[in-house]
Protein backbone atom coordinates (compact mmCIF):
# COMPACT_ATOMS: atom_id res chain seq x y z
CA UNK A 1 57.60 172.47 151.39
CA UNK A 2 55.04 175.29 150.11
CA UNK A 3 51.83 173.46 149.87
CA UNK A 4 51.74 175.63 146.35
CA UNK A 5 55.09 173.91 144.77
CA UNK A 6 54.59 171.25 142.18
CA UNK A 7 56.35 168.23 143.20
CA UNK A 8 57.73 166.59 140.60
CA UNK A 9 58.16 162.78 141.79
CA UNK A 10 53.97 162.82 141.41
CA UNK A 11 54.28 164.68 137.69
CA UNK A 12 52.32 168.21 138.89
CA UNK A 13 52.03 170.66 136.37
CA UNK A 14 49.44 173.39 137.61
CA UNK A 15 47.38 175.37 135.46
CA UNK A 16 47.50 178.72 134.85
CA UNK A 17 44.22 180.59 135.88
CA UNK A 18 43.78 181.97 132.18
CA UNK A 19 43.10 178.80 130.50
CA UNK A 20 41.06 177.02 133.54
CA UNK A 21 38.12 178.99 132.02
CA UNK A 22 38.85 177.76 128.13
CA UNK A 23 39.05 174.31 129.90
CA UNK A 24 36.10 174.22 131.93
CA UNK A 25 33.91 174.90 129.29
CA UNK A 26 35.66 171.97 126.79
CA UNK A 27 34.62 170.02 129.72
CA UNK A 28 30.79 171.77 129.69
CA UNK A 29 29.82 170.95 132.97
CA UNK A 30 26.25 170.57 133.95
CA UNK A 31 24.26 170.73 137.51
CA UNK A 32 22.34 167.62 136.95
CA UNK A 33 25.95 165.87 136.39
CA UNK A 34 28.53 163.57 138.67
CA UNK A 35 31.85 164.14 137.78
CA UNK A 36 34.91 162.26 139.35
CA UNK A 37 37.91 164.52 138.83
CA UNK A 38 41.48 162.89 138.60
CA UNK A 39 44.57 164.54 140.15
CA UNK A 40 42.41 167.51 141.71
CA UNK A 41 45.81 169.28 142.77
CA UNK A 42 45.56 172.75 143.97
CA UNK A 43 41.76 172.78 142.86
CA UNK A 44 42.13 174.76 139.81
CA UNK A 45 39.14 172.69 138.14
CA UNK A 46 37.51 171.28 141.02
CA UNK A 47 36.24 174.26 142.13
CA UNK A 48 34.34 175.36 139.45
CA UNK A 49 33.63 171.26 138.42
CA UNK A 50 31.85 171.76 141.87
CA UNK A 51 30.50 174.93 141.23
CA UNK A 52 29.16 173.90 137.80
CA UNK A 53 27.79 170.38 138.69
CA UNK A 54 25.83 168.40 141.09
CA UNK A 55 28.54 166.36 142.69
CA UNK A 56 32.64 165.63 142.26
CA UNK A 57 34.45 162.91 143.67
CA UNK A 58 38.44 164.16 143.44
CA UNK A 59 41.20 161.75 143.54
CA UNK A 60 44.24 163.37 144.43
CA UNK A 61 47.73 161.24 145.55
CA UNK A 62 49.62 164.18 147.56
CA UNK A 63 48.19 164.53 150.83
CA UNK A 64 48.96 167.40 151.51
CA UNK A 65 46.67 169.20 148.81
CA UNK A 66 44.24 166.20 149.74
CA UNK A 67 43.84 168.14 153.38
CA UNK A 68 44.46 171.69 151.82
CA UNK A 69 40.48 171.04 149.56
CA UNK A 70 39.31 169.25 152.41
CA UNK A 71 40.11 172.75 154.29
CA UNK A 72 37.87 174.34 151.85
CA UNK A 73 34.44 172.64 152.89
CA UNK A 74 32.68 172.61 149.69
CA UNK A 75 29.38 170.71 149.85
CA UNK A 76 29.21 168.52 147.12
CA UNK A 77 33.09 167.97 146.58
CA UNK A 78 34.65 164.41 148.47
CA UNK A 79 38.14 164.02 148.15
CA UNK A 80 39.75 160.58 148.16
CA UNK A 81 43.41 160.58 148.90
CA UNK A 82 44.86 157.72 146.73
CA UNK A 83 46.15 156.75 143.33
CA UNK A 84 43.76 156.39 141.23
CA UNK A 85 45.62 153.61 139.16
CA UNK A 86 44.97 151.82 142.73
CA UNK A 87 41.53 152.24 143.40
CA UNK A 88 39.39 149.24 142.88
CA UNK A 89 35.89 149.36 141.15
CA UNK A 90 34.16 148.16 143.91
CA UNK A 91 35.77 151.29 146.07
CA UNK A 92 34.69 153.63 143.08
CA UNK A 93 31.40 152.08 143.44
CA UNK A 94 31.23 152.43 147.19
CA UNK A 95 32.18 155.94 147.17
CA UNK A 96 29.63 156.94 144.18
CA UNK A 97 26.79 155.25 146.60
CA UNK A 98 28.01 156.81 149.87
CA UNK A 99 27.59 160.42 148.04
CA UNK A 100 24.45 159.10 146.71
CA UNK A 101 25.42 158.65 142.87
CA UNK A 102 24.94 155.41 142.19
CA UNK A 103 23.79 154.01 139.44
CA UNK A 104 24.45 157.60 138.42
CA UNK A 105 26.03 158.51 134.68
CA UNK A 106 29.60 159.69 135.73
CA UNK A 107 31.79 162.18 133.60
CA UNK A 108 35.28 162.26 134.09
CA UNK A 109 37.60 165.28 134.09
CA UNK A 110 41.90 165.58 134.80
CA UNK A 111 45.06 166.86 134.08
CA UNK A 112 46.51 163.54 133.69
CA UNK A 113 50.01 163.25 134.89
CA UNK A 114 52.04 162.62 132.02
CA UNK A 115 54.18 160.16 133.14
CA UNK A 116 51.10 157.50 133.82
CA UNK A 117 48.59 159.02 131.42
CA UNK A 118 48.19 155.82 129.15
CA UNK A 119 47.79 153.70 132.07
CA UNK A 120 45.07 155.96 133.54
CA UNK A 121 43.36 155.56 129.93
CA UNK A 122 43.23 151.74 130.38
CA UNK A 123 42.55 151.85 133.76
CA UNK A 124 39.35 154.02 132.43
CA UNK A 125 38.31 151.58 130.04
CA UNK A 126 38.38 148.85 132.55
CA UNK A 127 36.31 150.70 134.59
CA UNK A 128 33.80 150.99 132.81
CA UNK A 129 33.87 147.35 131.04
CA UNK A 130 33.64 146.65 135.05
CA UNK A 131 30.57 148.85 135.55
CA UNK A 132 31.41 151.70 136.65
CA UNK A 133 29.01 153.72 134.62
CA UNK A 134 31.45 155.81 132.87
CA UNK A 135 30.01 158.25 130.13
CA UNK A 136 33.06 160.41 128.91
CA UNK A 137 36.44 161.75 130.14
CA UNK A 138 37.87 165.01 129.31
CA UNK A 139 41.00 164.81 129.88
CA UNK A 140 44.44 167.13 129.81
CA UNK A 141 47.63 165.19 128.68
CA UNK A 142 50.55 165.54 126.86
CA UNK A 143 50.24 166.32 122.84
CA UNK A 144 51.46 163.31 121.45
CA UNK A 145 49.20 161.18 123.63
CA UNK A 146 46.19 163.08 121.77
CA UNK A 147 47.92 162.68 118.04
CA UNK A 148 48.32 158.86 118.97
CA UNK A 149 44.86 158.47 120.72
CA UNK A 150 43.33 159.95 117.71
CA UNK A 151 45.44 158.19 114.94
CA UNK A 152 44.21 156.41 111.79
CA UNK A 153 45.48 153.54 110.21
CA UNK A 154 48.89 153.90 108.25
CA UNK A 155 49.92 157.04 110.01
CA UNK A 156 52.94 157.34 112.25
CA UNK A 157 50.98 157.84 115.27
CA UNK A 158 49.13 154.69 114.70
CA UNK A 159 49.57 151.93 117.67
CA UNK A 160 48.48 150.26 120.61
CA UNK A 161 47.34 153.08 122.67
CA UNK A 162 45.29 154.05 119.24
CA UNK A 163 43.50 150.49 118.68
CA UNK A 164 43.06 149.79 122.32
CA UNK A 165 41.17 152.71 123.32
CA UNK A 166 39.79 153.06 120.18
CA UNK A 167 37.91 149.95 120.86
CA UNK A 168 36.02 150.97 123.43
CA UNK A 169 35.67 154.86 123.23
CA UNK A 170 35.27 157.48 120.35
CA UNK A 171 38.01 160.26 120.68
CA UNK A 172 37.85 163.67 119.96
CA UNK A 173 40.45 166.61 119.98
CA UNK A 174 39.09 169.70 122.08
CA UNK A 175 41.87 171.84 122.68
CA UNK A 176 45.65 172.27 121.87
CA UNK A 177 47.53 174.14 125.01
CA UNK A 178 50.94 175.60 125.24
CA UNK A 179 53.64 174.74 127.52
CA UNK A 180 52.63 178.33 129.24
CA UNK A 181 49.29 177.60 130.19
CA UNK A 182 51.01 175.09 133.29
CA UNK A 183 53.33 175.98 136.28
CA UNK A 184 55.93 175.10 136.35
CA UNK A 185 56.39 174.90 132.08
CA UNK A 186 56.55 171.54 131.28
CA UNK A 187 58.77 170.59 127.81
CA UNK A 188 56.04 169.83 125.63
CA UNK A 189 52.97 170.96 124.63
CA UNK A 190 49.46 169.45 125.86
CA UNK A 191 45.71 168.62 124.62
CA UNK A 192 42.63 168.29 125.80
CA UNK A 193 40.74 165.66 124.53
CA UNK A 194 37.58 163.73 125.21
CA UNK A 195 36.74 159.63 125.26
CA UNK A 196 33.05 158.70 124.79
CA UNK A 197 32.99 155.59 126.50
CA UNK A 198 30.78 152.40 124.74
CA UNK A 199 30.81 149.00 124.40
CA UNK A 200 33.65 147.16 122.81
CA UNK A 201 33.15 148.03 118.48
CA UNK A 202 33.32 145.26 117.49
CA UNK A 203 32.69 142.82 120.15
CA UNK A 204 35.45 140.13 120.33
CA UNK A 205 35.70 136.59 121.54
CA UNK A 206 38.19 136.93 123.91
CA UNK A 207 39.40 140.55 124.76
CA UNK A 208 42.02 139.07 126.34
CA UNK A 209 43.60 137.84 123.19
CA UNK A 210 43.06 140.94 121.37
CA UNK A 211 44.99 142.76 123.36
CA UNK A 212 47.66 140.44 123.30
CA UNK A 213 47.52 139.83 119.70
CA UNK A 214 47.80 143.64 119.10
CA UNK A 215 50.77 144.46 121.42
CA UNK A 216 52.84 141.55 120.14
CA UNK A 217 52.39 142.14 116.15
CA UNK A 218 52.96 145.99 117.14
CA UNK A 219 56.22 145.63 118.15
CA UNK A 220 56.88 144.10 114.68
CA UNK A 221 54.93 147.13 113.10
CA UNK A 222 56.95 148.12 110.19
CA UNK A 223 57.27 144.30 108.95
CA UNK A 224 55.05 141.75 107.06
CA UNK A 225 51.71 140.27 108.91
CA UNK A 226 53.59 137.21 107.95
CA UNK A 227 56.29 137.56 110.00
CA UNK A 228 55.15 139.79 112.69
CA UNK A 229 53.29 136.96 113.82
CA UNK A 230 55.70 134.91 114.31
CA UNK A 231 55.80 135.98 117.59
CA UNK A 232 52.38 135.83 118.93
CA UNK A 233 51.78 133.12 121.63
CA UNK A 234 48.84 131.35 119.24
CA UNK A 235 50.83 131.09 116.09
CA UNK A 236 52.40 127.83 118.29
CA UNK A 237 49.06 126.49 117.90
CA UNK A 238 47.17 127.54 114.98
CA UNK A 239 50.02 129.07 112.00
CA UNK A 240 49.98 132.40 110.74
CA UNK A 241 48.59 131.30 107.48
CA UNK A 242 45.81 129.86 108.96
CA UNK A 243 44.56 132.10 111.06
CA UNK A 244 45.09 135.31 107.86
CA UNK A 245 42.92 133.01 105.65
CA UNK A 246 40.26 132.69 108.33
CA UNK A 247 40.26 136.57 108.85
CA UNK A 248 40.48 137.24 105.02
CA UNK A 249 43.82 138.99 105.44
CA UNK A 250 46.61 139.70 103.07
CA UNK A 251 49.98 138.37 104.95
CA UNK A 252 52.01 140.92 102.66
CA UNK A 253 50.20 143.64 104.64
CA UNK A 254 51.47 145.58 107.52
CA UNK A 255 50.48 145.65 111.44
CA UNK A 256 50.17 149.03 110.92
CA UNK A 257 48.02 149.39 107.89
CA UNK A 258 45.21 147.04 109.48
CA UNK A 259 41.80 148.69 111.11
CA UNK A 260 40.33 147.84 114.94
CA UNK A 261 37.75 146.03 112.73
CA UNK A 262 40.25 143.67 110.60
CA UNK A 263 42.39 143.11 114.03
CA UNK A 264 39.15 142.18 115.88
CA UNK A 265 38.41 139.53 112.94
CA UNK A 266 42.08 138.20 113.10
CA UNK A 267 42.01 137.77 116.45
CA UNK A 268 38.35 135.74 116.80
CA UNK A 269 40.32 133.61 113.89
CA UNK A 270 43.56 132.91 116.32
CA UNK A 271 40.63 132.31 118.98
CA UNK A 272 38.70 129.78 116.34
CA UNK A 273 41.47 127.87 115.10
CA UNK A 274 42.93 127.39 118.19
CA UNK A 275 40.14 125.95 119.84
CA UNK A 276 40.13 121.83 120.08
CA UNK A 277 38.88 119.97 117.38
CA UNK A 278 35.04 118.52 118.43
CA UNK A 279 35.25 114.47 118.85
CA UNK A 280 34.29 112.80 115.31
CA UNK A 281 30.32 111.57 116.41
CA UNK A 282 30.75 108.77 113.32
């Protein structure tokens, strides 16, 4: 197989030379900067990531484009050939240290595979809750990734993917792209967008429980808080009532109607009312 031909079992969708430029300077690359590039493909924005910036690390799962930048000898480019949803933190933080970035702020760039483009958002975020000292990621991905990543509450697009990420990055919109700007076409269109990476706003308890708490009462989304919770693992322990009085929330409300803000609260009150009783000192 042509080392050129998008293979579609790993979700390549090239793109087209006119809009690397439009993308590369979305992404503003600077030479004091590390980036670590995701799905590097045929090169199309590693090459002038490299050219642009101080150093790139380049993930890339099909081998054979793996060998085909190795090929190219560029001096501060090191391509890892993996999946990137596979690669620990502590081999993210070996490689940063063996190019000499660590401790280094580290920008991220991609054309995320649409097929596992959520999953590389998470995977970001628990990154850099891990340490991996993550500043942004500009990232390519399909449209209605963006309009959910950058959703308020009581729109359609308003979920999971919105709240979760939301928590721990800022999103912004850069660019809308057609299907043309990628070979082969794919059926939809795609964005560029960029997550500013910070701590979790605002800090919960138990993350853990947040994220459960929001993936079970969105699958519920379009009924009461009341009922939706019906369903979380906690209300077995500590009733819905309960835990909406402790957070201050109206019951008659909807999943999707509620901020990150009033979801962190409910949660901490699932995590509050659940916790043991202390012993009775009189």
């Amino acid at each position: 197989m042509p080392l050129n031909r998008p293979r579609k079992r790993f979700g390549q969708h090239f793109l087209e030379r006119t809009w690397i430029d439009k993308v590369v300077a979305a992404i503003a690359p600077t030479r004091d900067q590390v980036f670590l590039e995701i799905g590097s493909g045929r090169g199309a924005l590693t090459r002038p990531l490299a050219a642009r910036a101080k150093q790139v690390l380049a993930c890339e799962i099909d081998r054979d484009l793996v060998a085909e930048l190795a090929q190219a000898a560029i001096p501060n480019l090191t391509v890892l050939d993996g999946d990137f949803l596979e690669l620990s933190a502590e081999r993210w933080s070996r490689e940063l240290a063996a190019s000499g970035a660590a401790d280094t702020p580290i920008r991220v760039a991609g054309n995320l595979p649409y097929n596992v483009a959520s999953p590389i958002l998470f995977r970001l975020v628990e990154l850099f809750a891990g340490g991996i000292p993550l500043v942004d990621a500009t990232v390519m991905l399909q449209r209605e990734v963006a309009d959910r990543l950058t959703a308020a509450p009581g729109t359609r697009d308003y979920g999971v993917l919105s709240i979760l990420i939301g928590h721990a990055a800022a999103v912004e919109r850069l660019l809308v792209l057609p299907p043309g700007a990628f070979r082969p076409a794919p059926k939809v269109r795609s964005a560029v967008v960029r997550l500013r990476f910070h701590a979790p706003e605002p800090a919960v308890e138990r993350p853990a429980i947040f994220a459960a708490l929001v993936q079970s009462i969105f699958t519920h989304r379009r009924k009461t808080l009341s009922n939706a919770l019906g369903s979380f693992h906690l209300s077995a322990v500590c009733p819905p009532a309960d835990a909406l009085l402790e957070a201050g929330l109206d019951g008659r409300r909807r999943p999707e109607t509620l901020s990150i803000a009033e979801l962190a609260g409910l949660a901490d009150a699932y995590v509050r009312q659940s916790r043991p009783a202390a012993p009775d000192d009189g």
